[in-house]
N, C-alpha and C. Protein backbone atom coordinates (compact mmCIF):
# COMPACT_ATOMS: atom_id res chain seq x y z
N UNK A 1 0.85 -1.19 0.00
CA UNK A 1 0.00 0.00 0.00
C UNK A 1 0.90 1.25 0.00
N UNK A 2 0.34 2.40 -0.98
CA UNK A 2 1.37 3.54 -0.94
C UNK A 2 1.42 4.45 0.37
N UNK A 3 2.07 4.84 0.71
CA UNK A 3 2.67 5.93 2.01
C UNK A 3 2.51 7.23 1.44
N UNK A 4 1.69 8.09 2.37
CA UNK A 4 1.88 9.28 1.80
C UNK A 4 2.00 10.26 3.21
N UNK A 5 2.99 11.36 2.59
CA UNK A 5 3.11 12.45 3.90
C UNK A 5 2.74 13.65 3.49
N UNK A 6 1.94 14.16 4.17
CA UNK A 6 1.65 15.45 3.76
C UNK A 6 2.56 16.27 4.88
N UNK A 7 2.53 17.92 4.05
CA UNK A 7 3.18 18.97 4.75
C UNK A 7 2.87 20.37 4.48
N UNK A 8 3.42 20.88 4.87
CA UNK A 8 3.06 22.81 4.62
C UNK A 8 1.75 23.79 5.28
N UNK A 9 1.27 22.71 5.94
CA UNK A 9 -0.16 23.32 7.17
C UNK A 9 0.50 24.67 7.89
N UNK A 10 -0.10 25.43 7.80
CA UNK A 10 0.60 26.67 8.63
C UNK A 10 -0.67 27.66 9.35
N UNK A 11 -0.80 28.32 9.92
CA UNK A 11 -1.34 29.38 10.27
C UNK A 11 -1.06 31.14 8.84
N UNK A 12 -2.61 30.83 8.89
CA UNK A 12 -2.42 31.84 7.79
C UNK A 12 -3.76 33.02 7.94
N UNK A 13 -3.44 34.50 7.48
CA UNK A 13 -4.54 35.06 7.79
C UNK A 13 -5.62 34.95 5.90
N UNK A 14 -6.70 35.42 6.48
CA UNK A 14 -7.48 35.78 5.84
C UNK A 14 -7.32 36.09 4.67
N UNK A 15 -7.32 36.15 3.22
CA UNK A 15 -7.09 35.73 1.89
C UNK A 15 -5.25 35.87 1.58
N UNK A 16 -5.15 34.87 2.81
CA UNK A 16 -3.55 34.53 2.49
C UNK A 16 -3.49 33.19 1.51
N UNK A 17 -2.31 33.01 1.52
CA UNK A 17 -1.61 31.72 0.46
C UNK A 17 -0.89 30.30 1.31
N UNK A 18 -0.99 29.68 0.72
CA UNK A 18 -0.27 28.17 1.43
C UNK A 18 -0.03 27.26 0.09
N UNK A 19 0.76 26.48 -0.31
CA UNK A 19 1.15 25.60 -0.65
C UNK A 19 1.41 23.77 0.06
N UNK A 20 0.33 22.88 0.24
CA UNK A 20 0.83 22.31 0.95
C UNK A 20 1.57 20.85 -0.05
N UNK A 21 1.74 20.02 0.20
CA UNK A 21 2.86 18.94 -0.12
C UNK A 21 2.40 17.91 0.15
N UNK A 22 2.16 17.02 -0.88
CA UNK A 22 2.21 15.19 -0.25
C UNK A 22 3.33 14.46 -1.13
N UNK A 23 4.42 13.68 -0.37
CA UNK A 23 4.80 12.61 -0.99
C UNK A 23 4.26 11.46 -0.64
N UNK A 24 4.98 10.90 -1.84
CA UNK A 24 4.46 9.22 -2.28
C UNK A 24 5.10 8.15 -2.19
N UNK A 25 5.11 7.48 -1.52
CA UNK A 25 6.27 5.93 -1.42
C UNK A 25 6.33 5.49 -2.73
N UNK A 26 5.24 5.87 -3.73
CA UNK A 26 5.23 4.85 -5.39
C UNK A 26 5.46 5.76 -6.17
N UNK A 27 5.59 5.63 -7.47
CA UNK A 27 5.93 6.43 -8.47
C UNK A 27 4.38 7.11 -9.09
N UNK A 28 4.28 8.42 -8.75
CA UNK A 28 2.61 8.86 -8.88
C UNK A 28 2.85 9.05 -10.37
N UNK A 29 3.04 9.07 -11.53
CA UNK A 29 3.23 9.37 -12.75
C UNK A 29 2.11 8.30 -13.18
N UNK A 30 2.08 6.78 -12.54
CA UNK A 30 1.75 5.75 -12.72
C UNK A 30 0.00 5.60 -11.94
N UNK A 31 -0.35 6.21 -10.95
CA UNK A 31 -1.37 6.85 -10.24
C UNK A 31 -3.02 6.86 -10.90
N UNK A 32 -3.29 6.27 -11.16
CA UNK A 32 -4.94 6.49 -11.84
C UNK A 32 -5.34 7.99 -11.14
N UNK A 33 -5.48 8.24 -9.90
CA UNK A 33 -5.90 9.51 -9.24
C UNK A 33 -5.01 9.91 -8.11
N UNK A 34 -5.17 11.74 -7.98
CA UNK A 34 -4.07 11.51 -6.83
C UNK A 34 -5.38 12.79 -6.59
N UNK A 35 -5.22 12.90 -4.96
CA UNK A 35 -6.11 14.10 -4.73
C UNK A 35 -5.89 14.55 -3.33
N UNK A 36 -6.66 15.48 -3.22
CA UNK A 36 -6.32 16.34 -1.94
C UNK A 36 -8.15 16.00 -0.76
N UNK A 37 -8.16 16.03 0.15
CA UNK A 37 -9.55 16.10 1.25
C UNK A 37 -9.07 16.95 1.99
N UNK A 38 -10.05 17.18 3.16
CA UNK A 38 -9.73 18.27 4.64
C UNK A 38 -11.35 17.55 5.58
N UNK A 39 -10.44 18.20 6.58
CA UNK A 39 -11.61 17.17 7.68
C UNK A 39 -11.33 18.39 8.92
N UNK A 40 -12.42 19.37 9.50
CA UNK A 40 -12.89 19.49 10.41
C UNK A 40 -13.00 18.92 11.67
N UNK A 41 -13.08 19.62 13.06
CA UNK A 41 -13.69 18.67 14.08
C UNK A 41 -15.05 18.50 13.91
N UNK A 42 -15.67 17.19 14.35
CA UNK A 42 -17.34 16.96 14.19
C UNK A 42 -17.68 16.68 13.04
N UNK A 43 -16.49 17.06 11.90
CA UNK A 43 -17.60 16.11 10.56
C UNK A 43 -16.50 15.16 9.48
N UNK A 44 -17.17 15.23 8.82
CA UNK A 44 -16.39 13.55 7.74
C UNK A 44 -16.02 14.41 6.89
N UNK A 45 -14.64 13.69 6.68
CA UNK A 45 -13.81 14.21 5.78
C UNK A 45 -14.11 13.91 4.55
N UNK A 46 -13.89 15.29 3.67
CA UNK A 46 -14.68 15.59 2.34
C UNK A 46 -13.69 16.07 1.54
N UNK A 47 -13.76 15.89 -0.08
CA UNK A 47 -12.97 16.09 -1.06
C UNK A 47 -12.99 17.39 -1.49
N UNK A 48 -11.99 17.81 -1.80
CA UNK A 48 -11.40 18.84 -1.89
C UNK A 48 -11.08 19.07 -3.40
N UNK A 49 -10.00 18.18 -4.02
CA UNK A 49 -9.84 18.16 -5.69
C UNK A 49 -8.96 17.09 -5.74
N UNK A 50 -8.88 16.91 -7.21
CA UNK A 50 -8.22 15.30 -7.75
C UNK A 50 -7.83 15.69 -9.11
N UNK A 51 -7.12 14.97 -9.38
CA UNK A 51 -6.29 14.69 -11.14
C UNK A 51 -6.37 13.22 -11.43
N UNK A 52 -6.81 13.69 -12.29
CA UNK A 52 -6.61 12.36 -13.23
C UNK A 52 -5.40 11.72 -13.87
N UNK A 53 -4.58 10.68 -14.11
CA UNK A 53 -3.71 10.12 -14.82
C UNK A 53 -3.88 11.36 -15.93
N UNK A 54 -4.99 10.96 -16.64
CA UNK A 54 -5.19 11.84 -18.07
C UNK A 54 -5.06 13.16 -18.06
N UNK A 55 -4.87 13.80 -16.63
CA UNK A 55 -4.80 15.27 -16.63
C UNK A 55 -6.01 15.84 -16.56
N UNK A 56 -7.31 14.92 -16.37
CA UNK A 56 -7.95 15.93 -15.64
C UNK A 56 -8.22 16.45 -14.29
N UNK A 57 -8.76 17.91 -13.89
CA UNK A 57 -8.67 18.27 -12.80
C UNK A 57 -10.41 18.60 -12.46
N UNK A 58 -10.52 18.01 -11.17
CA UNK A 58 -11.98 18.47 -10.45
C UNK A 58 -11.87 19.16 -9.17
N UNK A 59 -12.36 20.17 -9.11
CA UNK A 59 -12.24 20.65 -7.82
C UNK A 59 -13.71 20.61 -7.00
N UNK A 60 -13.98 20.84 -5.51
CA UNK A 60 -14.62 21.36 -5.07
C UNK A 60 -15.51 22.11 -5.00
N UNK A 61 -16.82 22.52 -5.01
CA UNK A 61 -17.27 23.91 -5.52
C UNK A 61 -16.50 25.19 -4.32
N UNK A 62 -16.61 25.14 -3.09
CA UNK A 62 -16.38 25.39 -2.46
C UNK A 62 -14.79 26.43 -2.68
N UNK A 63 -14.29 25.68 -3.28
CA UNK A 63 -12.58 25.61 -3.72
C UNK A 63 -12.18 26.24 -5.02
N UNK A 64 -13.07 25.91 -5.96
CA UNK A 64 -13.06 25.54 -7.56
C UNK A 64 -12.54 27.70 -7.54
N UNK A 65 -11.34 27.75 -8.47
CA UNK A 65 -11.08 28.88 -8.78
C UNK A 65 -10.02 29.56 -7.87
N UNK A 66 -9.78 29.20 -6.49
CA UNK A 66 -8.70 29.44 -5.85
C UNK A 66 -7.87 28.58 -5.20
N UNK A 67 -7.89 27.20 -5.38
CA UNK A 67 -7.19 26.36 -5.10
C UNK A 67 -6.69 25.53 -6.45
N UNK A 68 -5.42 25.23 -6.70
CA UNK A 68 -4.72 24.35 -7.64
C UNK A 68 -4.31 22.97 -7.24
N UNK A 69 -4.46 21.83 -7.76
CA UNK A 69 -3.40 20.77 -7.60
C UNK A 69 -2.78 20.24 -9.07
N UNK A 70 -1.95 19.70 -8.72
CA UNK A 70 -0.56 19.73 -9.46
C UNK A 70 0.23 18.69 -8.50
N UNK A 71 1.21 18.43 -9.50
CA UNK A 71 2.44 17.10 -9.17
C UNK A 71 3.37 17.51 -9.75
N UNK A 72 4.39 16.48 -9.03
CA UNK A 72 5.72 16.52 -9.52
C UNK A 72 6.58 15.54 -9.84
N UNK A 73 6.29 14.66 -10.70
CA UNK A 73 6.42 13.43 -10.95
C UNK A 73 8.38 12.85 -10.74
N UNK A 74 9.10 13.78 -10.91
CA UNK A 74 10.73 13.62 -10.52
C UNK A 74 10.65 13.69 -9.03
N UNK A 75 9.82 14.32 -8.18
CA UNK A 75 9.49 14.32 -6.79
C UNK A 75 8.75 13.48 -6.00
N UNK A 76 7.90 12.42 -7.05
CA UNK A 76 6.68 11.86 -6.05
C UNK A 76 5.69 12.49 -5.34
N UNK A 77 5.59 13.94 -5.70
CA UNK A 77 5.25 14.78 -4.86
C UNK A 77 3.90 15.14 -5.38
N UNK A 78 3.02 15.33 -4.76
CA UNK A 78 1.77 16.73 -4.98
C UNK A 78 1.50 17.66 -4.38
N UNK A 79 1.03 18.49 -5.31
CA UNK A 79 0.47 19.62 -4.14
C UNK A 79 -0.73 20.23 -4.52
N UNK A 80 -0.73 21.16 -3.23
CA UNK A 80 -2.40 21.78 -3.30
C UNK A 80 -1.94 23.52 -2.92
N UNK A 81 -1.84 24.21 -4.15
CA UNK A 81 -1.92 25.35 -4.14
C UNK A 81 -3.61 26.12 -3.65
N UNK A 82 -3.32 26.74 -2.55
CA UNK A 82 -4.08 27.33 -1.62
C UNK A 82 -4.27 28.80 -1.47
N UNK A 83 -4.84 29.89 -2.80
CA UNK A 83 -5.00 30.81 -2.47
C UNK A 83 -6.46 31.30 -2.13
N UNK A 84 -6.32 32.72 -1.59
CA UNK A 84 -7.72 33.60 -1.07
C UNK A 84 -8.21 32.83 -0.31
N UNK A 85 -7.44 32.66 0.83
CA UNK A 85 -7.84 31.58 1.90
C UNK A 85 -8.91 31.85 3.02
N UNK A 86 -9.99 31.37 3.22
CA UNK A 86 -10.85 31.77 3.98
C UNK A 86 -11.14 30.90 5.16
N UNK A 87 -11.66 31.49 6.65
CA UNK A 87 -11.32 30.39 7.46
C UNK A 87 -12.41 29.50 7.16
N UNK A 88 -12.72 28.87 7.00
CA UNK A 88 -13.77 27.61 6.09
C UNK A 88 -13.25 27.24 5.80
N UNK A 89 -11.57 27.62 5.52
CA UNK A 89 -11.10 26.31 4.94
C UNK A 89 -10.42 25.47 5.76
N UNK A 90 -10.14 26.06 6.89
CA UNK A 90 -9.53 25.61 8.26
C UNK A 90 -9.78 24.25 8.59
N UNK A 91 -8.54 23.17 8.93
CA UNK A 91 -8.73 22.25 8.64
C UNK A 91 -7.51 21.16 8.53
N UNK A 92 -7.85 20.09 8.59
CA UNK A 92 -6.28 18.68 8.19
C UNK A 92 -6.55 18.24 7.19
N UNK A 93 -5.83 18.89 6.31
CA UNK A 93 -5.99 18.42 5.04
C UNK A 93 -4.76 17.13 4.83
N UNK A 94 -5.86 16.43 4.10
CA UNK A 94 -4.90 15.18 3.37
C UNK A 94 -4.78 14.55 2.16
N UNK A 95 -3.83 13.67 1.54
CA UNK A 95 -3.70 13.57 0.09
C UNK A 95 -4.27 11.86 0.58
N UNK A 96 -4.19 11.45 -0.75
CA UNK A 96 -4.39 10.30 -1.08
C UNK A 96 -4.72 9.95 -2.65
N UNK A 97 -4.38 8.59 -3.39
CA UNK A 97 -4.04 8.36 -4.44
C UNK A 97 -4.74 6.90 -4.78
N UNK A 98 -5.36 6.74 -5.84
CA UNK A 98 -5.77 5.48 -6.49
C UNK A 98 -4.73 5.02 -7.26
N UNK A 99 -3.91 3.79 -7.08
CA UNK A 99 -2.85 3.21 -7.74
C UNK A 99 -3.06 2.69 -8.94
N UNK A 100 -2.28 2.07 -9.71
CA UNK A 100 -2.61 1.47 -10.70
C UNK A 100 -3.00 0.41 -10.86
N UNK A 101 -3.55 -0.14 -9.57
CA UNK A 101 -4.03 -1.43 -9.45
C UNK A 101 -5.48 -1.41 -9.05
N UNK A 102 -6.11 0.28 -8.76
CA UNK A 102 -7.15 0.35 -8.48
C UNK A 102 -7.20 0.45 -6.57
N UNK A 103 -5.92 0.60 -6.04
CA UNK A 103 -6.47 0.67 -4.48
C UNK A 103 -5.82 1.77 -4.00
N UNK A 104 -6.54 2.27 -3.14
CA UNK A 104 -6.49 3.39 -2.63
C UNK A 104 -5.15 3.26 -1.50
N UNK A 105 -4.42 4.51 -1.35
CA UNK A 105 -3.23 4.46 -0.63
C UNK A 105 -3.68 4.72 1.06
N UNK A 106 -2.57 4.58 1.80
CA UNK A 106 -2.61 4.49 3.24
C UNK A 106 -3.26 6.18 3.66
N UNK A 107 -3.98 6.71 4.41
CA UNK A 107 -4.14 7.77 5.06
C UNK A 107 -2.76 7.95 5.57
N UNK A 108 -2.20 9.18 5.49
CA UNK A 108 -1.11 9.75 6.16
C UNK A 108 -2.19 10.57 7.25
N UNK A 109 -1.31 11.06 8.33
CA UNK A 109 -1.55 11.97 9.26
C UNK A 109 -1.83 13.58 9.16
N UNK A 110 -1.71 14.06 7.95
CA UNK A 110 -2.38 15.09 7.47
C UNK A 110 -1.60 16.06 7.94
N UNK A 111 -2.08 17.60 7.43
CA UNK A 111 -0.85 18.71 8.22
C UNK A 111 -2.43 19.76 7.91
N UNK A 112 -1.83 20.51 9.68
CA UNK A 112 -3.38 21.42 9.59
C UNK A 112 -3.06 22.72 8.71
N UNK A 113 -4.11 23.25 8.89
CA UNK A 113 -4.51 24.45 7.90
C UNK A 113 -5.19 25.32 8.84
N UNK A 114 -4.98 26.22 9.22
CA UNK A 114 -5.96 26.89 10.11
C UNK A 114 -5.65 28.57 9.26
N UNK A 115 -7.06 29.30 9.41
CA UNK A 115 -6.99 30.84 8.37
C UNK A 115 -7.96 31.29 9.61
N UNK A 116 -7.11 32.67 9.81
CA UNK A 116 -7.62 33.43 10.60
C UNK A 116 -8.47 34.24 9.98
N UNK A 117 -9.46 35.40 10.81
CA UNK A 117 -10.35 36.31 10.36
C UNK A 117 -9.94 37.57 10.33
C-alpha cells in the first residue's frame, strides 16, 4: 500500500496563500488519481480536488477557482496550491491516491490548515 506524507499546514490570515505537499512511497506518474480532502472537528472528511492520470482536474465547488493541484512526478510529490484563503477552509488536510491497481493508498496523518479572520 502507498505511504503518503503530507506537509506545509501553517497558520495563515485571511485571503492569504499556502502551498501544501504530499509525498508518495510509489511512483505517482503511474497513479490512476491523486487528490487532496480536509476534515474538520465533528464532521467527515470531504474532497477537496483530484487529477486524473489523463490530466484531468476536479475541484470542489467550495474551492473551484482558488485552489490548484498539481504534481511533480521527478518528486513523487503533490500539491495543493491554496489561495484567497478563507477560514472555512480551516482544517487537516490530506492527500491520497488510487494506484494502478485500483487501491487506494494508506491515510497519512495530514498537516493542519488553520486561516484566521
Amino acid at each position: 500500500q502507498v505511504q503518503l506524507v503530507e506537509s506545509g499546514g501553517d497558520l495563515v490570515q485571511f485571503g492569504g496563500s499556502l502551498r501544501l505537499s504530499c509525498v508518495a512511497s510509489g511512483t505517482i506518474s503511474n497513479f490512476r488519481v491523486t487528490g487532496w480532502f480536509r476534515q474538520t472537528p465533528g464532521k467527515q472528511r470531504e474532497f477537496v480536488a483530484r487529477a486524473t492520470r489523463d490530466g484531468i482536474r476536479e475541484y470542489a465547488a467550495s474551492v473551484k477557482g482558488r485552489f490548484t493541484i498539481s504534481r511533480d512526478s521527478a518528486k513523487n510529490t503533490v500539491y495543493l496550491q491554496m489561495n484567497s484563503l478563507k477560514p472555512e477552509d480551516t482544517g487537516v488536510y490530506y492527500c491520497n491516491i488510487v494506484d494502478e491497481r485500483g487501491q487506494l493508498g494508506s491515510w497519512g496523518t495530514g498537516t493542519q490548515v488553520t486561516v484566521s479572520s
